[in-house]
PDB file of N, CA and C in Angstrom:
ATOM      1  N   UNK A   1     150.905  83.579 105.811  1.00  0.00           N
ATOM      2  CA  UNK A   1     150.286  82.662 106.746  1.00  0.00           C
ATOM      3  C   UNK A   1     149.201  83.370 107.562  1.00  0.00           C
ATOM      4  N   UNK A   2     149.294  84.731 108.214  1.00  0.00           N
ATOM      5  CA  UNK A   2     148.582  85.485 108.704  1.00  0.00           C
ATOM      6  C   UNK A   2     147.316  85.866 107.917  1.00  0.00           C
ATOM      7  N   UNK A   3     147.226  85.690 106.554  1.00  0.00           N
ATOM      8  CA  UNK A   3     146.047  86.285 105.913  1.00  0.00           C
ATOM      9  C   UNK A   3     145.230  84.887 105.661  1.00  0.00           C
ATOM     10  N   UNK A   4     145.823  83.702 105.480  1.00  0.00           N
ATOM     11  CA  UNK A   4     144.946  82.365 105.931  1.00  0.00           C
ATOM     12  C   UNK A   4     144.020  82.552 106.877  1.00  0.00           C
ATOM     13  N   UNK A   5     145.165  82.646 107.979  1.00  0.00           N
ATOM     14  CA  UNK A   5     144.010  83.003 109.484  1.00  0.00           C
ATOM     15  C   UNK A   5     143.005  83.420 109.385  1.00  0.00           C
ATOM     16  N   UNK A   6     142.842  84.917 108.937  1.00  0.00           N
ATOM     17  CA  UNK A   6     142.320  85.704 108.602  1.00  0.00           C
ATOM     18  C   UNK A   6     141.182  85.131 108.032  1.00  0.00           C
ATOM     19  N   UNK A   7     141.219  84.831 107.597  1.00  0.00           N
ATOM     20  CA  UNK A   7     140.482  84.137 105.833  1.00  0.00           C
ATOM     21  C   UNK A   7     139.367  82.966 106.797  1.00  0.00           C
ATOM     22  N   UNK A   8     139.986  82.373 107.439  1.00  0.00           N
ATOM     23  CA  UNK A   8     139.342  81.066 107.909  1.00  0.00           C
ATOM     24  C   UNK A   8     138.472  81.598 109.463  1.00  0.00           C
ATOM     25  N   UNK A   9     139.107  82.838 109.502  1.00  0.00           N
ATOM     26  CA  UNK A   9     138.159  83.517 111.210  1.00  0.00           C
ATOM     27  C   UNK A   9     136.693  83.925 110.263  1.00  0.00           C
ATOM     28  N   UNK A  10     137.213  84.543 109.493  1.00  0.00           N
ATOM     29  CA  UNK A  10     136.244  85.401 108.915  1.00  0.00           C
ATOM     30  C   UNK A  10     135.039  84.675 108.143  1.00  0.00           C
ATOM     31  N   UNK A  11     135.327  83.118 107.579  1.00  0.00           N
ATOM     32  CA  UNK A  11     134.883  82.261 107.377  1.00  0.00           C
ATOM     33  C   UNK A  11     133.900  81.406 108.369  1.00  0.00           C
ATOM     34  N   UNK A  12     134.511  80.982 109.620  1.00  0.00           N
ATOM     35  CA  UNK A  12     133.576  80.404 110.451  1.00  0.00           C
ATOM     36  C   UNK A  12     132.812  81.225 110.866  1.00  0.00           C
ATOM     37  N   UNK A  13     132.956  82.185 111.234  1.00  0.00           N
ATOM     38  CA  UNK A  13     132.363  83.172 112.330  1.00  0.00           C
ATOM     39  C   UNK A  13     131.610  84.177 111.936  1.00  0.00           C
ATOM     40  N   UNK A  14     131.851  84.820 110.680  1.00  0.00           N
ATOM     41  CA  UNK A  14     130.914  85.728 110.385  1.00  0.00           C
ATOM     42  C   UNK A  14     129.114  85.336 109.930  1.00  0.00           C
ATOM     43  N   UNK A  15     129.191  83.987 109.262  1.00  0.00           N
ATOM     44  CA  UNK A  15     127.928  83.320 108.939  1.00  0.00           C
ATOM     45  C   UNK A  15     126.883  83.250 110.101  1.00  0.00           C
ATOM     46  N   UNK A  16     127.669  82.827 111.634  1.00  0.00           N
ATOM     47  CA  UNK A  16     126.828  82.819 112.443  1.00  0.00           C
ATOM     48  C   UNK A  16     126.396  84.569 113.059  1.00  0.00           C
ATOM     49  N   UNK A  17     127.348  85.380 112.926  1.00  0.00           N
ATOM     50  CA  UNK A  17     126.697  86.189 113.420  1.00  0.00           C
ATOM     51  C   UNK A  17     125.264  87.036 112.610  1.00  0.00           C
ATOM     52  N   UNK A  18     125.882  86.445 111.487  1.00  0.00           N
ATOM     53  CA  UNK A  18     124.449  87.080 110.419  1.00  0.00           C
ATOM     54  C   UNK A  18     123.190  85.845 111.802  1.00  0.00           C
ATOM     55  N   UNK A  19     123.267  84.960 111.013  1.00  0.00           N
ATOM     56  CA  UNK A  19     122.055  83.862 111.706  1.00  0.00           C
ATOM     57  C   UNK A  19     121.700  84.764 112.472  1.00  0.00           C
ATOM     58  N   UNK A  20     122.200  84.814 114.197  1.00  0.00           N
ATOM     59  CA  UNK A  20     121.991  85.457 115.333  1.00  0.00           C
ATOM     60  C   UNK A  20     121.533  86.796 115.603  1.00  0.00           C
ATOM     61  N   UNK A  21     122.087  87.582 114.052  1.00  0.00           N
ATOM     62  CA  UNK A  21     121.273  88.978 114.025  1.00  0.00           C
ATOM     63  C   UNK A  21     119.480  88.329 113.482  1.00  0.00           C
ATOM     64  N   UNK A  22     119.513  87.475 112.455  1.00  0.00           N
ATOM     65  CA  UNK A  22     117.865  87.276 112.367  1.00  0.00           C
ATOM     66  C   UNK A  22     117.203  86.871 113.174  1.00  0.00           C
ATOM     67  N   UNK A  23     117.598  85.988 114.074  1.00  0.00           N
ATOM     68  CA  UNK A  23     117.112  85.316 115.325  1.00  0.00           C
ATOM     69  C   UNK A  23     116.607  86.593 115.984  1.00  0.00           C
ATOM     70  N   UNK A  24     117.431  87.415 116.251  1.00  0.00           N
ATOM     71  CA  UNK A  24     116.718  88.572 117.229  1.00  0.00           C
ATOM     72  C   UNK A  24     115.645  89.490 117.024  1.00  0.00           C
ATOM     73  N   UNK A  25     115.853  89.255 115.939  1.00  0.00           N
ATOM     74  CA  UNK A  25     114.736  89.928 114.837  1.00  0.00           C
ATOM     75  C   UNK A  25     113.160  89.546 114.965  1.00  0.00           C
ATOM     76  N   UNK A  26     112.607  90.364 115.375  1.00  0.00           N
ATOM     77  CA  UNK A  26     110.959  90.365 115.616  1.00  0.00           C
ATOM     78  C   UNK A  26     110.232  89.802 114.450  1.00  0.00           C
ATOM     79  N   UNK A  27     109.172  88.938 114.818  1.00  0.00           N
ATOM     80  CA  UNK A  27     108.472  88.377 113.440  1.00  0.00           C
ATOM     81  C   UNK A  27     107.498  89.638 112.145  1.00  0.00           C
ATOM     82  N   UNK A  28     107.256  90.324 113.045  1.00  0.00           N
ATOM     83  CA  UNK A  28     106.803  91.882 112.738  1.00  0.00           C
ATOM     84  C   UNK A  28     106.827  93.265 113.472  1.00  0.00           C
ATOM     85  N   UNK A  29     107.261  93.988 112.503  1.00  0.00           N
ATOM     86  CA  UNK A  29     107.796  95.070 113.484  1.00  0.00           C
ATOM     87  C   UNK A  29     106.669  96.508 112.869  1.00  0.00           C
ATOM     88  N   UNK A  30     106.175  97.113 113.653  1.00  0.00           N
ATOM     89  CA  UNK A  30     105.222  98.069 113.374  1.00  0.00           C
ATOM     90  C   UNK A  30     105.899  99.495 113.632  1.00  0.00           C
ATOM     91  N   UNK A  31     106.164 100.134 112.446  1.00  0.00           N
ATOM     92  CA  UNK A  31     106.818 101.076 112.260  1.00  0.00           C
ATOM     93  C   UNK A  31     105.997 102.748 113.154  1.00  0.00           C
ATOM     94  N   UNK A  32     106.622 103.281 113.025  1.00  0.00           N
ATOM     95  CA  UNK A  32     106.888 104.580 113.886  1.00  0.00           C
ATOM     96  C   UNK A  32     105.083 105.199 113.423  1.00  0.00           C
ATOM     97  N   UNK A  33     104.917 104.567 112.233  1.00  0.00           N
ATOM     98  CA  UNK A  33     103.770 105.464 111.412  1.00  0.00           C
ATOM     99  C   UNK A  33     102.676 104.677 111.327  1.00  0.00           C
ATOM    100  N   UNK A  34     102.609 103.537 112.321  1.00  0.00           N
ATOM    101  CA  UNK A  34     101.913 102.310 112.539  1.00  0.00           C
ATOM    102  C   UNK A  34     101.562 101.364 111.518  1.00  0.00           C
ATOM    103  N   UNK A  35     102.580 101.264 110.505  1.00  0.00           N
ATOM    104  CA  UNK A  35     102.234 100.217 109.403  1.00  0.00           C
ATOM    105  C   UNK A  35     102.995  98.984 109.625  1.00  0.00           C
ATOM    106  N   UNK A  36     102.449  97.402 109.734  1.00  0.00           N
ATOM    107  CA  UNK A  36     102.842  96.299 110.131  1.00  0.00           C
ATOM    108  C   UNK A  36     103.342  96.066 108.797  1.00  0.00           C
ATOM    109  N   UNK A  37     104.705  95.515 109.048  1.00  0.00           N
ATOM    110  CA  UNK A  37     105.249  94.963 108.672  1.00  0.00           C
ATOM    111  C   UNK A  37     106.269  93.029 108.676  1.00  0.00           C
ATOM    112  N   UNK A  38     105.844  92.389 108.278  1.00  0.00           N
ATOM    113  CA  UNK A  38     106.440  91.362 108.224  1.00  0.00           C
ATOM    114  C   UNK A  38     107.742  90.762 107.556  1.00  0.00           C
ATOM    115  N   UNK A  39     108.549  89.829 107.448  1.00  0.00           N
ATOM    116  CA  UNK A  39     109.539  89.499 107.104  1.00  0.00           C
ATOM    117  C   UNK A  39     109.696  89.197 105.560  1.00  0.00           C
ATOM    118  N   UNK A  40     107.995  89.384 105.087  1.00  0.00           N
ATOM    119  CA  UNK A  40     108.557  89.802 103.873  1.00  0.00           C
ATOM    120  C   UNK A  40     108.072  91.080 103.228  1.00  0.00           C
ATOM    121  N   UNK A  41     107.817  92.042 104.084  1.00  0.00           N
ATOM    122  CA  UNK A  41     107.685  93.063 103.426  1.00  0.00           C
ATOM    123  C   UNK A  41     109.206  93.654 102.950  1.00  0.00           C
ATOM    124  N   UNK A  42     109.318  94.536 101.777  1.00  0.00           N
ATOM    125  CA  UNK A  42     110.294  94.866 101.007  1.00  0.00           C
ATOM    126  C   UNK A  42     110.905  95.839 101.852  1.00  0.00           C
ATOM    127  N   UNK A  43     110.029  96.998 103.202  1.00  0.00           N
ATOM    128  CA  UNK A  43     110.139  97.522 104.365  1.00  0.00           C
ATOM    129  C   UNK A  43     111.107  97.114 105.402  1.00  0.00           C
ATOM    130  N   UNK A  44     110.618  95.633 105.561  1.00  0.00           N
ATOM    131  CA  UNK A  44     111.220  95.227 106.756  1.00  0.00           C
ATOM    132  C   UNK A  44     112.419  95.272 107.623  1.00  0.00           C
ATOM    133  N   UNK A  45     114.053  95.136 106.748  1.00  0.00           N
ATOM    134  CA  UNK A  45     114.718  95.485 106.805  1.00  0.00           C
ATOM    135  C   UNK A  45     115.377  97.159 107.170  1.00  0.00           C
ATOM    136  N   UNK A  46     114.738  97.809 106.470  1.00  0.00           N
ATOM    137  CA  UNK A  46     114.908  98.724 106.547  1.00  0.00           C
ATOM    138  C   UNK A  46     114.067  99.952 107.835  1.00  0.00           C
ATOM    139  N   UNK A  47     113.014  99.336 108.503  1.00  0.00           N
ATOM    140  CA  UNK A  47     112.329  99.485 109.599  1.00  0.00           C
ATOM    141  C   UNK A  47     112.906  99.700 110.917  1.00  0.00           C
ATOM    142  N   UNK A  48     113.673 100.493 111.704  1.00  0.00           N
ATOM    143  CA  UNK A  48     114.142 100.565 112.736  1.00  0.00           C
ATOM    144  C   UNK A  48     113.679 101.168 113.724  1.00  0.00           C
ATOM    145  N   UNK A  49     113.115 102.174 113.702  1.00  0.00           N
ATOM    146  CA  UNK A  49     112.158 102.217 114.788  1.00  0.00           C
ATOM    147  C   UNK A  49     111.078 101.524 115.475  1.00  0.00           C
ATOM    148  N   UNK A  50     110.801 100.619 115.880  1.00  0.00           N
ATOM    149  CA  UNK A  50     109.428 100.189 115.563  1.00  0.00           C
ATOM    150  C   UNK A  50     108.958  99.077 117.062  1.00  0.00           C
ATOM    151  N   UNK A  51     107.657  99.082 116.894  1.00  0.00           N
ATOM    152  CA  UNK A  51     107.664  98.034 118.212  1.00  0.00           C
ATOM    153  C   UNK A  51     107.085  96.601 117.823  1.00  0.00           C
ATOM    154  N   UNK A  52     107.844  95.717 118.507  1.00  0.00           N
ATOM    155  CA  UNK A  52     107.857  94.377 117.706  1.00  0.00           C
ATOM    156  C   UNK A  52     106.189  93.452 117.817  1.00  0.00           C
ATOM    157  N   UNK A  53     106.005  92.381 116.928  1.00  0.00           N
ATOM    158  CA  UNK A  53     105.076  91.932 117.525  1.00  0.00           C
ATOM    159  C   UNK A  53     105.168  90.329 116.852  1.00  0.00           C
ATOM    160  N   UNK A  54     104.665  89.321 117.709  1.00  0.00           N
ATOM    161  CA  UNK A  54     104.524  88.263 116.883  1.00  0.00           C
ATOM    162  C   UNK A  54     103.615  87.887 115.732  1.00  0.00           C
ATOM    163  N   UNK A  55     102.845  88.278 115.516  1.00  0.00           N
ATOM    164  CA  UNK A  55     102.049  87.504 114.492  1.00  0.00           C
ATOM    165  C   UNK A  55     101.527  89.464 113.742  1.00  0.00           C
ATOM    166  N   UNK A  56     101.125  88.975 112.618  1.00  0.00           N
ATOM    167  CA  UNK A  56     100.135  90.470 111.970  1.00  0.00           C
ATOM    168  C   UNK A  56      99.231  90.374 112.904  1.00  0.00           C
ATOM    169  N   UNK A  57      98.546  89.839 112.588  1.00  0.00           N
ATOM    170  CA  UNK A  57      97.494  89.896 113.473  1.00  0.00           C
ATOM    171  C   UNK A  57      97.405  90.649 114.520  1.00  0.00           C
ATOM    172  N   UNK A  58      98.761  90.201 115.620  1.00  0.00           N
ATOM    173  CA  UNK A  58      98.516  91.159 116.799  1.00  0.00           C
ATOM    174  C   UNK A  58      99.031  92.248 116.750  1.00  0.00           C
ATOM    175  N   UNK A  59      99.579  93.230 115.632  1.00  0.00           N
ATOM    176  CA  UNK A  59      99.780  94.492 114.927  1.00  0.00           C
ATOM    177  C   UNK A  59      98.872  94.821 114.780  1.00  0.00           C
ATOM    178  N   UNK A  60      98.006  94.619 113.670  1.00  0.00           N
ATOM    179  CA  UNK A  60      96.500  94.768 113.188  1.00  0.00           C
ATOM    180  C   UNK A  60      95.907  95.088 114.172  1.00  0.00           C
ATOM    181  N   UNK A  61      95.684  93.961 115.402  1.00  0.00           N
ATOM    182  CA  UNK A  61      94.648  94.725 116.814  1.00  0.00           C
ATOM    183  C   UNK A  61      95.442  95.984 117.489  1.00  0.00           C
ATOM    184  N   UNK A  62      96.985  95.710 117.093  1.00  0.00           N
ATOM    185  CA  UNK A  62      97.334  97.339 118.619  1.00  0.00           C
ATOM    186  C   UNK A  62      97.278  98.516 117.119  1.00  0.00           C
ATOM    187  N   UNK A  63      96.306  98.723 116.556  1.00  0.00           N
ATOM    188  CA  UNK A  63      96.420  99.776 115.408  1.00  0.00           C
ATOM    189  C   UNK A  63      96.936  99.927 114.265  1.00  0.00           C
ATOM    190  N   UNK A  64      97.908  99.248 114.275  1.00  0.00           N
ATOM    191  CA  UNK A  64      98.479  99.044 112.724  1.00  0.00           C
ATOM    192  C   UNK A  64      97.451  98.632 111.508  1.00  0.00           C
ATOM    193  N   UNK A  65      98.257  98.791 110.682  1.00  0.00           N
ATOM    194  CA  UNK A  65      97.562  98.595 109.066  1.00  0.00           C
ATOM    195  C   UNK A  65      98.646  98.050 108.152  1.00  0.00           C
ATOM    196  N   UNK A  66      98.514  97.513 107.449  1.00  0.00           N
ATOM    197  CA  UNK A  66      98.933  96.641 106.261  1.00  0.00           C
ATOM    198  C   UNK A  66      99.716  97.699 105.538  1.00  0.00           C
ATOM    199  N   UNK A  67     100.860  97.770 104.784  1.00  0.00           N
ATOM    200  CA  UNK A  67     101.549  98.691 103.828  1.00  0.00           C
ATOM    201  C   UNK A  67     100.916  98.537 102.508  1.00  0.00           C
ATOM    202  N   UNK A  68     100.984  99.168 101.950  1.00  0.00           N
ATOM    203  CA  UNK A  68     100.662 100.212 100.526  1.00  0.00           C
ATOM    204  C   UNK A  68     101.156  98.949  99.454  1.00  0.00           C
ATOM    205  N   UNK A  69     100.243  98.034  98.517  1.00  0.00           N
ATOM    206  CA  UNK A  69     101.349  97.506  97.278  1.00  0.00           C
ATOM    207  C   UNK A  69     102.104  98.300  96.298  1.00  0.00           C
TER     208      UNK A  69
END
């Protein structure tokens, strides 16, 4: 009966906390080495240092540059 529980916490609740981690998540984040990155760069995820920004664009003006294809 205890591993139901289990089963059904882990069920409601974990989905939203994913959501709520993307929500916090900057629309672009400009890495340590000033390359902008967006939500779909293959980078993005993996980017943790970095200072956030809304649009490329306003990356592009504080110095950033576009990543490498």
């Amino acid at each position: 009966m205890r591993w139901i529980f289990v089963c059904l916490t882990l069920c409601l609740f974990t989905p939203a906390s994913f959501a709520n981690e993307d929500a916090n998540e900057p629309n672009v984040k400009k890495s340590k080495n000033d390359i902008c990155h967006d939500k779909s760069s293959r980078s993005y995820k993996r980017t943790k240092n970095y200072t956030p920004y809304e649009t490329i664009k306003e990356c592009l003006a504080s110095g950033g540059r576009l990543p490498k294809k």
